[in-house]
N, C-alpha and C. Protein backbone atom coordinates (compact mmCIF):
# COMPACT_ATOMS: atom_id res chain seq x y z
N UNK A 1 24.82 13.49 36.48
CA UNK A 1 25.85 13.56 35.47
C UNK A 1 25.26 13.16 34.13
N UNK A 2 25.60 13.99 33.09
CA UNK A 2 24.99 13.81 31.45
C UNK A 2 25.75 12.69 30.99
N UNK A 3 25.17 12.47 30.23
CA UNK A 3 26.28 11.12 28.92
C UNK A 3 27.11 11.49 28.65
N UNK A 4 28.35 10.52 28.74
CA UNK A 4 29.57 10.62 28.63
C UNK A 4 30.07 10.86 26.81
N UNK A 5 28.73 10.28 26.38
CA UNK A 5 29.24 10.27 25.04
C UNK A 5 27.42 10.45 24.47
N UNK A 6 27.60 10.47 23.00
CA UNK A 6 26.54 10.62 22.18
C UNK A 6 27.05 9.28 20.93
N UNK A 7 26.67 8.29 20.95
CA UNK A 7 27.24 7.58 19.72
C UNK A 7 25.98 7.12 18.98
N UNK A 8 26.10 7.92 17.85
CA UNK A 8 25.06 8.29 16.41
C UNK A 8 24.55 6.83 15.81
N UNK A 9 25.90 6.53 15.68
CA UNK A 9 25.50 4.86 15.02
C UNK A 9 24.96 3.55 16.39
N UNK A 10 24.74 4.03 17.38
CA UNK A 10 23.71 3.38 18.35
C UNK A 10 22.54 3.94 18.42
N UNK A 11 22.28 5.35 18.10
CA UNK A 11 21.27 5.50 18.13
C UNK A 11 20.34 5.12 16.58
N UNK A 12 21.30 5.15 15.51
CA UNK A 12 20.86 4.82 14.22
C UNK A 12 20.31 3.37 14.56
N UNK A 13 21.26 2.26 15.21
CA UNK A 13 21.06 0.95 15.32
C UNK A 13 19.54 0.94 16.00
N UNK A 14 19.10 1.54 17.29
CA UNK A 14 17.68 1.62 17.66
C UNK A 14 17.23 2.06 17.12
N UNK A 15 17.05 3.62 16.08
CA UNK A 15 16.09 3.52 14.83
C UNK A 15 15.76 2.52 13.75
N UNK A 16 16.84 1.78 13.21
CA UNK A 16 16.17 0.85 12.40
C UNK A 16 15.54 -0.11 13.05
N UNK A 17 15.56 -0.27 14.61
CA UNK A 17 14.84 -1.37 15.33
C UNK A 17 13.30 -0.83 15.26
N UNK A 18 12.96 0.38 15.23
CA UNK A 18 12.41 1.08 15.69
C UNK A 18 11.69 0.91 14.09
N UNK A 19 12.33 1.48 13.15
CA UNK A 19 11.60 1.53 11.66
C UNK A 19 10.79 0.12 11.24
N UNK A 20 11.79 -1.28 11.72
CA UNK A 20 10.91 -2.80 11.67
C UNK A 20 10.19 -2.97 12.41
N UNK A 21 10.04 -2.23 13.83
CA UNK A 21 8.94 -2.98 14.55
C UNK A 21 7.59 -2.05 14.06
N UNK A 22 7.49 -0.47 14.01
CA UNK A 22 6.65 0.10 13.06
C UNK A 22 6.11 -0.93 12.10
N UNK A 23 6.99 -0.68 10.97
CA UNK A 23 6.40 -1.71 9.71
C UNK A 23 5.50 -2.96 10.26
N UNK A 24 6.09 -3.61 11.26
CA UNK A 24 5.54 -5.07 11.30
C UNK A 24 4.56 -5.05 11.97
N UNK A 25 4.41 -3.62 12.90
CA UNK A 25 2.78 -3.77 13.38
C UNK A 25 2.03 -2.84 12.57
N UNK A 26 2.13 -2.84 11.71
CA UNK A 26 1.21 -1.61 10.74
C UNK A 26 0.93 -2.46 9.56
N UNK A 27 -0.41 -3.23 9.55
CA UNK A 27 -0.65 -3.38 8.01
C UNK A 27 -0.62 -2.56 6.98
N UNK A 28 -0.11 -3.75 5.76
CA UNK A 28 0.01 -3.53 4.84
C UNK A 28 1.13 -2.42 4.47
N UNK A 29 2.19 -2.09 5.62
CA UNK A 29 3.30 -1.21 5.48
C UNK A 29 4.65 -1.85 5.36
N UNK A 30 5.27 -1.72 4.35
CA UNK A 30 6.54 -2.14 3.72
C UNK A 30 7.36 -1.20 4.39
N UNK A 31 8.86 -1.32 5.20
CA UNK A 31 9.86 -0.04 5.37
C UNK A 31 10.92 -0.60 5.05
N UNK A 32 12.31 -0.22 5.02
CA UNK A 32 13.34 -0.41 4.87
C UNK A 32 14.45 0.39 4.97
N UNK A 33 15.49 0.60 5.69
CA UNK A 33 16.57 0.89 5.72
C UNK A 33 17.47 0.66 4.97
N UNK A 34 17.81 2.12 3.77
CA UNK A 34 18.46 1.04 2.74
C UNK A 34 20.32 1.35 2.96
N UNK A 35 20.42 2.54 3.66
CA UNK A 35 22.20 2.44 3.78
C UNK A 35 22.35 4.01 5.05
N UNK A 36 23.43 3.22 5.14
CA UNK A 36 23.81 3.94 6.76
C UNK A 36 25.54 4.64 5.84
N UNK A 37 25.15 5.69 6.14
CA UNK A 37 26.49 7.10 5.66
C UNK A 37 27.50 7.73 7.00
N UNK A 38 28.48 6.84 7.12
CA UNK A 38 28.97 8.03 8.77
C UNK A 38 30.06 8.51 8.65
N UNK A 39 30.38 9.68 8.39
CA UNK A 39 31.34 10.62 7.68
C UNK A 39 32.42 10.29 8.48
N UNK A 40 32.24 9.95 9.98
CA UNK A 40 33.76 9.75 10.66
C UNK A 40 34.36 8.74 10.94
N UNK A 41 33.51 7.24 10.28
CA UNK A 41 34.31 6.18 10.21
C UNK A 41 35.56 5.78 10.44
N UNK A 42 35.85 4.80 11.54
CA UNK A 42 37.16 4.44 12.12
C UNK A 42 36.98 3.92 13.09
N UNK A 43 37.81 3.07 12.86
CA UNK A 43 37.98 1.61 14.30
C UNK A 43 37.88 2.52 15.65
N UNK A 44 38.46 3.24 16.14
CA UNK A 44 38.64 3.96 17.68
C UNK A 44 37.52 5.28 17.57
N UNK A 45 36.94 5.55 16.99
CA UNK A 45 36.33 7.27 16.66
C UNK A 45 34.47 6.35 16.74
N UNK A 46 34.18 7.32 18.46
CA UNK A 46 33.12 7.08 18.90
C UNK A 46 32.19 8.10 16.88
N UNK A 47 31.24 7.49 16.65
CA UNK A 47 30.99 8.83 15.29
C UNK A 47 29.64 9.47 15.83
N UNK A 48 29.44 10.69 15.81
CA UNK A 48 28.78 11.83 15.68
C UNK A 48 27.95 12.28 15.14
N UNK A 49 27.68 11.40 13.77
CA UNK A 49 26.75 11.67 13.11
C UNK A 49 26.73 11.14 11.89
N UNK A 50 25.44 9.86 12.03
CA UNK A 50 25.16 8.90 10.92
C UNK A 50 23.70 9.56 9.69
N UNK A 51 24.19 9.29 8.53
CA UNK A 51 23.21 9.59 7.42
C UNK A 51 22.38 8.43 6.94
N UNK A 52 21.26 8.33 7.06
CA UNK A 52 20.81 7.32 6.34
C UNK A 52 19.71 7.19 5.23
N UNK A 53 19.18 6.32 4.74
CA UNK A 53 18.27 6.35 3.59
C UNK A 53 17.15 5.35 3.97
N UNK A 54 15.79 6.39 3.82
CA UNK A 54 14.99 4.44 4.32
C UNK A 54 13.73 4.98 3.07
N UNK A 55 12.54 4.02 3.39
CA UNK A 55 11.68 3.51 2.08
C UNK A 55 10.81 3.48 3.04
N UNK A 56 9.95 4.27 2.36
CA UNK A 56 8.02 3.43 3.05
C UNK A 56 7.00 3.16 2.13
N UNK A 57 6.08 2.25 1.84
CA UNK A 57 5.37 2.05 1.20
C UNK A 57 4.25 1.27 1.59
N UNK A 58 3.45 1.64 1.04
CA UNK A 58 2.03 0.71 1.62
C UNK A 58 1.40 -0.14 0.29
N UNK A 59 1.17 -1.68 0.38
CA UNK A 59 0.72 -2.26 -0.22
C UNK A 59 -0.72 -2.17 -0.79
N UNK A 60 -1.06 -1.85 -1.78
CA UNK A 60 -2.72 -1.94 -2.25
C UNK A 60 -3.13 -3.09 -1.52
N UNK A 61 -3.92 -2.89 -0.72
CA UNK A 61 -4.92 -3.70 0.23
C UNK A 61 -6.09 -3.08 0.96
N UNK A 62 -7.37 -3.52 0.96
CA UNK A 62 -7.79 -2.12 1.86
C UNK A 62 -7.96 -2.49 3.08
N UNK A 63 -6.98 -2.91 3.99
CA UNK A 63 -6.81 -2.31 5.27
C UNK A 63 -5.59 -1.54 5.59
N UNK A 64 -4.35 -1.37 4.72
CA UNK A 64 -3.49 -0.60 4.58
C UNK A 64 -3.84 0.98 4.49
N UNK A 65 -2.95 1.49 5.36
CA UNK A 65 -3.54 2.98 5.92
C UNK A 65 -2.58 3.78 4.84
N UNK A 66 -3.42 5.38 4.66
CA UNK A 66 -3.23 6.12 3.59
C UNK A 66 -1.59 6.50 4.07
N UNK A 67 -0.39 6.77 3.53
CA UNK A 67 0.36 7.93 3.26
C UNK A 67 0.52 8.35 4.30
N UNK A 68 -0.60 9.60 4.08
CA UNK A 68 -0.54 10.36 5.09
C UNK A 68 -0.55 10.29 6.71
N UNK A 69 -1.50 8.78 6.65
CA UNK A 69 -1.68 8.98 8.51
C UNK A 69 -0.23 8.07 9.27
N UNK A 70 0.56 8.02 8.45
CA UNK A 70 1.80 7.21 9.00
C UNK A 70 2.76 8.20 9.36
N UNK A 71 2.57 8.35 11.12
CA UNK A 71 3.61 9.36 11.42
C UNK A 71 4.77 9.34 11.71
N UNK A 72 5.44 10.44 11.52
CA UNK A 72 6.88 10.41 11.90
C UNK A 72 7.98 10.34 12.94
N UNK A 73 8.38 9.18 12.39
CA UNK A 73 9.32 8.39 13.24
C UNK A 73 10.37 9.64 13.96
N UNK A 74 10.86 9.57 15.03
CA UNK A 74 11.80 10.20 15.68
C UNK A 74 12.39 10.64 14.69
N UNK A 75 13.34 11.99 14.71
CA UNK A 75 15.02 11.78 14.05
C UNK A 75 16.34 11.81 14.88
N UNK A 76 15.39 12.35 16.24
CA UNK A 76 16.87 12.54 17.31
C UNK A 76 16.32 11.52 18.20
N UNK A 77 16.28 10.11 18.48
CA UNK A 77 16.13 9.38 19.89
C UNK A 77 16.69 9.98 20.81
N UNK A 78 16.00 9.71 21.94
CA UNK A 78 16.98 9.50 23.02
C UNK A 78 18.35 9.06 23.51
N UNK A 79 19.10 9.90 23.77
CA UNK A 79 20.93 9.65 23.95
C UNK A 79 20.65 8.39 25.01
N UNK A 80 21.72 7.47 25.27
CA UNK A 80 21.75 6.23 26.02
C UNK A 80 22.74 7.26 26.93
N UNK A 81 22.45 7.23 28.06
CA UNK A 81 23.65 7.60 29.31
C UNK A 81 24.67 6.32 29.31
N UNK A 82 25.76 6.60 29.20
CA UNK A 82 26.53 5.94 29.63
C UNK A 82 26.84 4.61 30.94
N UNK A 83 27.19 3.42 30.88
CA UNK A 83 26.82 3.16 32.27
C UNK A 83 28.09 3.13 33.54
């Protein structure tokens, strides 16, 4: 049996877990999550689909890795099955 549900803003919540633990094992890499957008907001309304805004930056240091070799983070995680 598939997941009963898909809820966006749990999976958003494990991406930003996901965006700090990146940053914190990656020298010299700054990230941040700066705002979470969820068009269907409401106390009872499982939501469907969260927007968000994040930041990466790497500190002048030279063991801080270029730009480029910092790859990209998921955009669809893995759905949580229901339990």
């Amino acid at each position: 049996m598939g997941p009963l549900r898909h809820d966006a803003l749990a999976a958003a919540a494990a991406w930003i877990v996901e965006v700090e633990r990146y940053a914190a094992a990656t020298p010299g890499l700054v990230a941040t999550v700066g705002k979470l957008d969820i068009p269907s907001a409401a106390g009872n309304v499982i939501p469907g689909k969260v927007i968000s805004t994040s930041m990466f930056a790497t500190r002048r240091i030279p063991s801080a890795p270029p730009p480029s070799s910092i790859p990209r983070l998921r955009r669809n995680p893995p759905s949580r099955r229901a339990a």
